[in-house]
Protein backbone atom coordinates (compact mmCIF):
# COMPACT_ATOMS: atom_id res chain seq x y z
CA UNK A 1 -4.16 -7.26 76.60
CA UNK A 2 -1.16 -5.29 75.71
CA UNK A 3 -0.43 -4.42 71.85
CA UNK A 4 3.12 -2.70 70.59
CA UNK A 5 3.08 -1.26 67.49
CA UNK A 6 5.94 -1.25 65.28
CA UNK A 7 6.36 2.72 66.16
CA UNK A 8 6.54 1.89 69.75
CA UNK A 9 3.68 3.06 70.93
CA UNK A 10 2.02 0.71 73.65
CA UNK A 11 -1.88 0.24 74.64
CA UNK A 12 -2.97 -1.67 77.33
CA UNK A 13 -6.78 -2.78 77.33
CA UNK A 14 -8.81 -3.49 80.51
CA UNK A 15 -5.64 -4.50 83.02
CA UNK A 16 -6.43 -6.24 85.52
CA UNK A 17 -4.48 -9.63 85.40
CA UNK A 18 -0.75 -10.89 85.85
CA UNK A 19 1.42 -8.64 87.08
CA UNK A 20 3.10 -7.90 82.90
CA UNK A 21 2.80 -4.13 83.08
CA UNK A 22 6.42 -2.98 83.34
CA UNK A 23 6.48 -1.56 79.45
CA UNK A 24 5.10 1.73 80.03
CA UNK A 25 1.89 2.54 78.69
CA UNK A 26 1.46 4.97 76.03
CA UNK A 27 -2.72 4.73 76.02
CA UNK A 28 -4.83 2.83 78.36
CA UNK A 29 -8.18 1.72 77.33
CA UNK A 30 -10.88 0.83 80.36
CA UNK A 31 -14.25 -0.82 79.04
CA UNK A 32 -16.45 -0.21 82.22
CA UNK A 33 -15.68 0.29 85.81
CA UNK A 34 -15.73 -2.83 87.07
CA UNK A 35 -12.70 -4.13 89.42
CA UNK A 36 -11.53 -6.79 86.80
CA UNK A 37 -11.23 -4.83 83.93
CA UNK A 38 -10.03 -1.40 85.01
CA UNK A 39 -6.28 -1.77 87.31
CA UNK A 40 -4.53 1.50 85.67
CA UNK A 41 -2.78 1.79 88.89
CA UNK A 42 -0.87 -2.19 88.05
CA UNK A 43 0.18 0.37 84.75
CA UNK A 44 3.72 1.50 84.42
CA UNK A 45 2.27 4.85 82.61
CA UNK A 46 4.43 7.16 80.49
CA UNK A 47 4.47 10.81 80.87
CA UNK A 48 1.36 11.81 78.77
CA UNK A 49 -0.42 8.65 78.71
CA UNK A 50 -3.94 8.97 77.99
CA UNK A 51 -6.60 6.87 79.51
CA UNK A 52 -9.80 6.75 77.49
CA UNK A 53 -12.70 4.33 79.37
CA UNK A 54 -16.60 3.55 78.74
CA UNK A 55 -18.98 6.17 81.31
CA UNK A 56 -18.88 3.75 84.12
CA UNK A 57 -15.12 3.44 84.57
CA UNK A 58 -13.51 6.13 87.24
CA UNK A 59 -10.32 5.83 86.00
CA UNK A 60 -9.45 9.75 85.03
CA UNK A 61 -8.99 10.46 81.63
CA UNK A 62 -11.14 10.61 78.97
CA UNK A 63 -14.67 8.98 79.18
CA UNK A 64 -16.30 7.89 75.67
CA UNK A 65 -19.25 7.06 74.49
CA UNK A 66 -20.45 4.45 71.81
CA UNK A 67 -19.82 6.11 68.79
CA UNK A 68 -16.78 8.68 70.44
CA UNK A 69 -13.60 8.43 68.15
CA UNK A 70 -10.04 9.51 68.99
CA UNK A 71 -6.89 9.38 67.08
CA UNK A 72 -3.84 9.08 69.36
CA UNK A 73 -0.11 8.58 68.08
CA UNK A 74 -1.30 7.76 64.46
CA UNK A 75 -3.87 5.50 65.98
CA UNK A 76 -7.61 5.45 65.67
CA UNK A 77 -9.75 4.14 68.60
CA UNK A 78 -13.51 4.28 68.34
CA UNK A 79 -16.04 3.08 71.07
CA UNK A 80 -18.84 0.86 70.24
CA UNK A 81 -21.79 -0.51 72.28
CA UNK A 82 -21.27 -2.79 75.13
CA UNK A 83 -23.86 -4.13 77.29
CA UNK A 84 -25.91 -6.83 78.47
CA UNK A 85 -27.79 -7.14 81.98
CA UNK A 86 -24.76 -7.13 84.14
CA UNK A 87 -22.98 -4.24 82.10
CA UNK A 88 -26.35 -1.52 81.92
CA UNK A 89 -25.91 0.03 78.07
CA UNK A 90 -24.31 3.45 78.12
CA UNK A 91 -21.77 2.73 81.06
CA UNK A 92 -19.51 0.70 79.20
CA UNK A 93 -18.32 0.38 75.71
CA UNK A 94 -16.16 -1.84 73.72
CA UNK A 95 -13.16 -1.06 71.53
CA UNK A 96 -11.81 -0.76 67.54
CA UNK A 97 -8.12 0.50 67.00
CA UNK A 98 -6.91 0.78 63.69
CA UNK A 99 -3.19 0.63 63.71
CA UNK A 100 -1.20 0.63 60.58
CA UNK A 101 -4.81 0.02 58.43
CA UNK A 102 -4.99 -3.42 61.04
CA UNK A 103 -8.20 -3.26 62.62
CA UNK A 104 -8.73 -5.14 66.29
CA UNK A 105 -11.94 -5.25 67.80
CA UNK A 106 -12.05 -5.74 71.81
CA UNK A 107 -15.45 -6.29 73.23
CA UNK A 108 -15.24 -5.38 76.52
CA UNK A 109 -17.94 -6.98 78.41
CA UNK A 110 -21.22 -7.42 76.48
CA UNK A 111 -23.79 -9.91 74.81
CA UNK A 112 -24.33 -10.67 71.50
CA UNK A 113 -25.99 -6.97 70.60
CA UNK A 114 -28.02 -6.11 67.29
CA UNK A 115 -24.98 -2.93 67.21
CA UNK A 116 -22.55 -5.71 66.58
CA UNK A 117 -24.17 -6.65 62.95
CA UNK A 118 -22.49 -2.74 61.91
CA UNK A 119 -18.97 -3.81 62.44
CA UNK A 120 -18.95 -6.48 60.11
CA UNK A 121 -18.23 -3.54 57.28
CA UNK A 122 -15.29 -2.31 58.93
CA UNK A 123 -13.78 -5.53 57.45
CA UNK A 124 -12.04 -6.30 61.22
CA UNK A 125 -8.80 -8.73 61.01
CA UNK A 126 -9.16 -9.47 64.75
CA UNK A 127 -11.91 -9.90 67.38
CA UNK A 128 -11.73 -10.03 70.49
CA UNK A 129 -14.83 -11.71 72.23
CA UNK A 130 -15.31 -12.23 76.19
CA UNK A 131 -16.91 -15.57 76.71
CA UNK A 132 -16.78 -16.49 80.18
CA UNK A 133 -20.99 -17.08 79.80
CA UNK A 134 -21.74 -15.76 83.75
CA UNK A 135 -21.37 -12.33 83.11
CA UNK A 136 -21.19 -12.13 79.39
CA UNK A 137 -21.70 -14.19 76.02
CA UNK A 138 -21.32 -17.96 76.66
CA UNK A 139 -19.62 -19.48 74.20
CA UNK A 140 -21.84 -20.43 71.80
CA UNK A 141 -23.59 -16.71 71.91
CA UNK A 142 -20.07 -15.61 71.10
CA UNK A 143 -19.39 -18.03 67.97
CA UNK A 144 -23.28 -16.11 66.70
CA UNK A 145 -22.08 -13.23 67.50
CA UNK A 146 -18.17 -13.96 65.15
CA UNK A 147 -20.74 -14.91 62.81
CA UNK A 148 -22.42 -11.54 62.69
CA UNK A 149 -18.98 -9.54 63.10
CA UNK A 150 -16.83 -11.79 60.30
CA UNK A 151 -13.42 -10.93 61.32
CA UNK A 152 -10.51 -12.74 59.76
CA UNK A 153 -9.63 -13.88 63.20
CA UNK A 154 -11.06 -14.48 66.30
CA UNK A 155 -9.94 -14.30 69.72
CA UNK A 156 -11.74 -15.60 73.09
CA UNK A 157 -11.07 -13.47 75.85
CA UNK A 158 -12.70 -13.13 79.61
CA UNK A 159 -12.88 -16.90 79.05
CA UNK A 160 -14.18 -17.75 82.71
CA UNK A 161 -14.83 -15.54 85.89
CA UNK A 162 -11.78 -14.30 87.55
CA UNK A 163 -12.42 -17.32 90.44
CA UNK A 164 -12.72 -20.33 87.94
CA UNK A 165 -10.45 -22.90 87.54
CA UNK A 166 -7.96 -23.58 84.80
CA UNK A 167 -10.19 -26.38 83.66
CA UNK A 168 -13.70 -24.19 83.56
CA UNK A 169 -11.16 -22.16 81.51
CA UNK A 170 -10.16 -24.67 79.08
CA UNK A 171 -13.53 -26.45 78.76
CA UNK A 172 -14.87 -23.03 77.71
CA UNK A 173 -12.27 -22.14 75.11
CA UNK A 174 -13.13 -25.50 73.77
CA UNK A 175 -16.95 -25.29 73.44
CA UNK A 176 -15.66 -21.77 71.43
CA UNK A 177 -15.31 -22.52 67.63
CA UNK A 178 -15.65 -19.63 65.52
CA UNK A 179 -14.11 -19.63 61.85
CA UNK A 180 -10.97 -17.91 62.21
CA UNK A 181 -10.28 -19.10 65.83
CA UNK A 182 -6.98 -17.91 67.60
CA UNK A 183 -6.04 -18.81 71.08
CA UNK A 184 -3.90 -16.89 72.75
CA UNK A 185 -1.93 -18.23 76.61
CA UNK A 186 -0.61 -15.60 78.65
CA UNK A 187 2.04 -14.30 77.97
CA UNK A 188 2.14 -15.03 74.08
CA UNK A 189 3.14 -12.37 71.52
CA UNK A 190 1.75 -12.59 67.78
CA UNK A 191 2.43 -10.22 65.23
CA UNK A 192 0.13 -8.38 63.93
């Protein structure tokens, strides 16, 4: 995931697919450590990026905790919980960046958590929810848990393991039908 903000600045969240990484990074964000969520090296990186990543990620930088804030170019990021039984609580955390009083919400790899109930007063416009269902929500945990969260919209990522085929991917973006659904190819820009 790769945002821009009208400033310029440029944040890169978990990288790990595609090869899109030629607009140099001003901040890197890295969920948890593991191999498909944390390529800073694919990262064209400007001079004084800063990495922040959950415990588990060894990815230099600065690690963060749920509940850690930051504010970075004018941006606030604050780590929330992440975790499920693939993704042990306390090594990995998920995302909110306010930018320009837009809040986003990136999950990082989790389950439906009781923590997740607390964000629904930051009044989020965007959420983005893994939903792959192997190593995270399934779909329908992730609809209960856009139920709990209420963002205006809501955005399925980690939609299959990295292995799956384009139609596991597509059959699970289907089952997904939050209010507020917005899918998102590769590639595709939306402003914010």
């Amino acid at each position: 995931m790769r945002i821009k903000t009208n400033e310029g600045v440029v944040i890169y969240i978990d990288p790990y697919a595609g090869n899109d990484y030629g607009e140099p990074a001003d901040i890197i964000l890295v969920s948890h450590g593991h191999s498909d969520h944390n390529q800073v090296g694919k990262v064209t990186q400007k001079q004084g990026c800063q990495i922040f990543s959950g415990n588990g990620a060894n990815v230099g930088g600065t690690k963060m905790s749920a509940g850690d804030s930051v504010n970075v170019a004018g941006i606030a990021i604050k780590a929330v919980e992440a975790y499920n039984n693939n993704h042990p609580k306390g090594t990995g955390v998920g995302f909110v960046i306010e930018i320009n009083g837009v809040k986003i919400y990136h999950s990082g790899d989790t389950s439906k958590v009781p923590e997740m109930a607390e964000l629904e007063a930051l009044r989020l416009d965007y959420a983005m929810l893994c939903i792959d269902g192997v190593y995270n929500m399934s779909a329908a945990e992730a609809m209960e848990a856009a139920e709990l969260i209420k963002a205006k919209k809501v955005i399925p990522i980690h939609v299959a393991p990295s292995n799956a085929s384009e139609a596991t991917k597509q059959a699970n973006i289907a089952k997904f039908n939050p209010a507020g659904k917005l899918i998102l190819k590769e590639g595709e820009t939306i402003y914010l």
